[in-house]
C-alpha atoms as a PDB file:
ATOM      1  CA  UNK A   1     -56.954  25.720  15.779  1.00  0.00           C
ATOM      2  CA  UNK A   2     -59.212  22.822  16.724  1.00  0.00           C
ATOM      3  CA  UNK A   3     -58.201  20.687  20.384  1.00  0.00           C
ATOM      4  CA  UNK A   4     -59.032  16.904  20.966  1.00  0.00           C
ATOM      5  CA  UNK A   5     -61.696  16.653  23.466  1.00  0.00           C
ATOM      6  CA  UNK A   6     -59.163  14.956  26.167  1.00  0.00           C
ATOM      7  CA  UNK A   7     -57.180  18.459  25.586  1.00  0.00           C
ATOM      8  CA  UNK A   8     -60.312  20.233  26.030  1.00  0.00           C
ATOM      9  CA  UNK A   9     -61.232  18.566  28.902  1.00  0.00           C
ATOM     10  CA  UNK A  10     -57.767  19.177  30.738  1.00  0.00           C
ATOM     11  CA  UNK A  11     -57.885  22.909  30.204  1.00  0.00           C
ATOM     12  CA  UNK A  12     -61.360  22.936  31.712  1.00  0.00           C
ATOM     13  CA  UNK A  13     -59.861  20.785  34.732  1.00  0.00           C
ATOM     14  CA  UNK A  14     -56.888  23.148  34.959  1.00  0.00           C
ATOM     15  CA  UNK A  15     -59.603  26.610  34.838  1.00  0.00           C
ATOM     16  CA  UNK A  16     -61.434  24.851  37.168  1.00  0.00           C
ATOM     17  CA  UNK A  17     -58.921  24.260  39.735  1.00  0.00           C
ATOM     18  CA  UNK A  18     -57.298  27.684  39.517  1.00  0.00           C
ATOM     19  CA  UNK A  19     -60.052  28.817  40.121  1.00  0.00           C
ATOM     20  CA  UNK A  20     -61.097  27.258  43.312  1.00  0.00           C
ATOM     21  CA  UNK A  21     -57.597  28.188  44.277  1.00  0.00           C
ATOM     22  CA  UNK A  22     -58.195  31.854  43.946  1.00  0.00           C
ATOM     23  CA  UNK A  23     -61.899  31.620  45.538  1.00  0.00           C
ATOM     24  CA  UNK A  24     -60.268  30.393  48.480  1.00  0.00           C
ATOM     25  CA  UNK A  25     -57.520  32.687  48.810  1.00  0.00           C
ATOM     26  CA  UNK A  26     -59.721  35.859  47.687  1.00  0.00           C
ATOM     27  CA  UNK A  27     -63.355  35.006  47.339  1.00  0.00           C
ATOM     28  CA  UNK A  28     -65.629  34.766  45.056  1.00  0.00           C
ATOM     29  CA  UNK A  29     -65.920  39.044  44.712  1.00  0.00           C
ATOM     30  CA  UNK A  30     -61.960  39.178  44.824  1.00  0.00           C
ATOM     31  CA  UNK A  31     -61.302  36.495  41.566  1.00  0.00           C
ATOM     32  CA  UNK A  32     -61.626  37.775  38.036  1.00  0.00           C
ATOM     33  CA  UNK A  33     -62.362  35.838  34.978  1.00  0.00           C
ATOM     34  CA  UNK A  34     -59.172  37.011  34.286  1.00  0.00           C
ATOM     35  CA  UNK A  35     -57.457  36.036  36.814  1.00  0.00           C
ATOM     36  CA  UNK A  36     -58.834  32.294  36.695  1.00  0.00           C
ATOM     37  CA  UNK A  37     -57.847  32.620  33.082  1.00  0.00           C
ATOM     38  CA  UNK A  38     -54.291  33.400  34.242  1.00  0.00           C
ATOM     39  CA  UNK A  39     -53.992  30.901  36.803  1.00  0.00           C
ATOM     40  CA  UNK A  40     -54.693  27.941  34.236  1.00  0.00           C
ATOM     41  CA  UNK A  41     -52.137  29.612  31.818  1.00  0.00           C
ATOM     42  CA  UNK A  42     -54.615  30.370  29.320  1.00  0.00           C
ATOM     43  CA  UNK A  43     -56.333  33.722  28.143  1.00  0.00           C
ATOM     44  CA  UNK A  44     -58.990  35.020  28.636  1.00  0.00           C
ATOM     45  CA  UNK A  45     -60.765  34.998  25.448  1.00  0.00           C
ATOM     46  CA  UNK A  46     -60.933  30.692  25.836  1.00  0.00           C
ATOM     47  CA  UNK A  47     -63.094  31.388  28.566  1.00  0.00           C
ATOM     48  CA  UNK A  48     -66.626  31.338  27.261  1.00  0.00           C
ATOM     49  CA  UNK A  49     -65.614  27.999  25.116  1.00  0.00           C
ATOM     50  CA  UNK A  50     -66.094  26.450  28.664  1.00  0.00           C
ATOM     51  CA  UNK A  51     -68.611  28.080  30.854  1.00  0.00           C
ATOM     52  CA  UNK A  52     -71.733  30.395  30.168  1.00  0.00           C
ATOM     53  CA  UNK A  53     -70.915  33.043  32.788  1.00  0.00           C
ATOM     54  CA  UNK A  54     -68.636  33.655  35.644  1.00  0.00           C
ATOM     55  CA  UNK A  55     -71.122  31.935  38.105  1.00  0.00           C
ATOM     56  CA  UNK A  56     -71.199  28.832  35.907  1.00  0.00           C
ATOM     57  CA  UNK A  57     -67.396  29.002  36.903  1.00  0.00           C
ATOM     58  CA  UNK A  58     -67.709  29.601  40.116  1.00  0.00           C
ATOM     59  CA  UNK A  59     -70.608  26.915  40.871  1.00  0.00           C
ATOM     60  CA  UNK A  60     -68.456  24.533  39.181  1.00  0.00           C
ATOM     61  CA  UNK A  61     -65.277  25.499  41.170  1.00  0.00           C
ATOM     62  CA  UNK A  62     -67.160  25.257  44.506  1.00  0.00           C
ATOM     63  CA  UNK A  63     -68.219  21.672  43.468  1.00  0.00           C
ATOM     64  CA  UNK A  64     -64.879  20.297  42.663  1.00  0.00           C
END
């Protein structure tokens, strides 16, 4: 099933902020893809749709 772009966008926002969420309460070594998946309420096969690796994730987390 295709998304809109502003849909896409907002589940990328939502991964990215769970994700930071869990870095700080965990680090970086203690947060899963999974987890970060789970925290946005989304699973984890949608996660290479928006980032390359984990580190993309993370680099992106640590920025917002």
């Amino acid at each position: 099933m295709r998304v809109s772009r502003t849909e896409m966008d907002a589940s990328h926002h939502r991964i990215v902020e769970g994700a930071s969420r869990l870095m700080r309460e965990r680090g970086v070594s203690g947060m899963s893809v999974a987890d970060a998946m789970s925290a946005a309420d989304m699973t984890h096969g949608g996660f290479y749709r928006h980032f390359s690796s984990k580190d993309d994730l993370v680099a992106q987390a640590l920025e917002s």
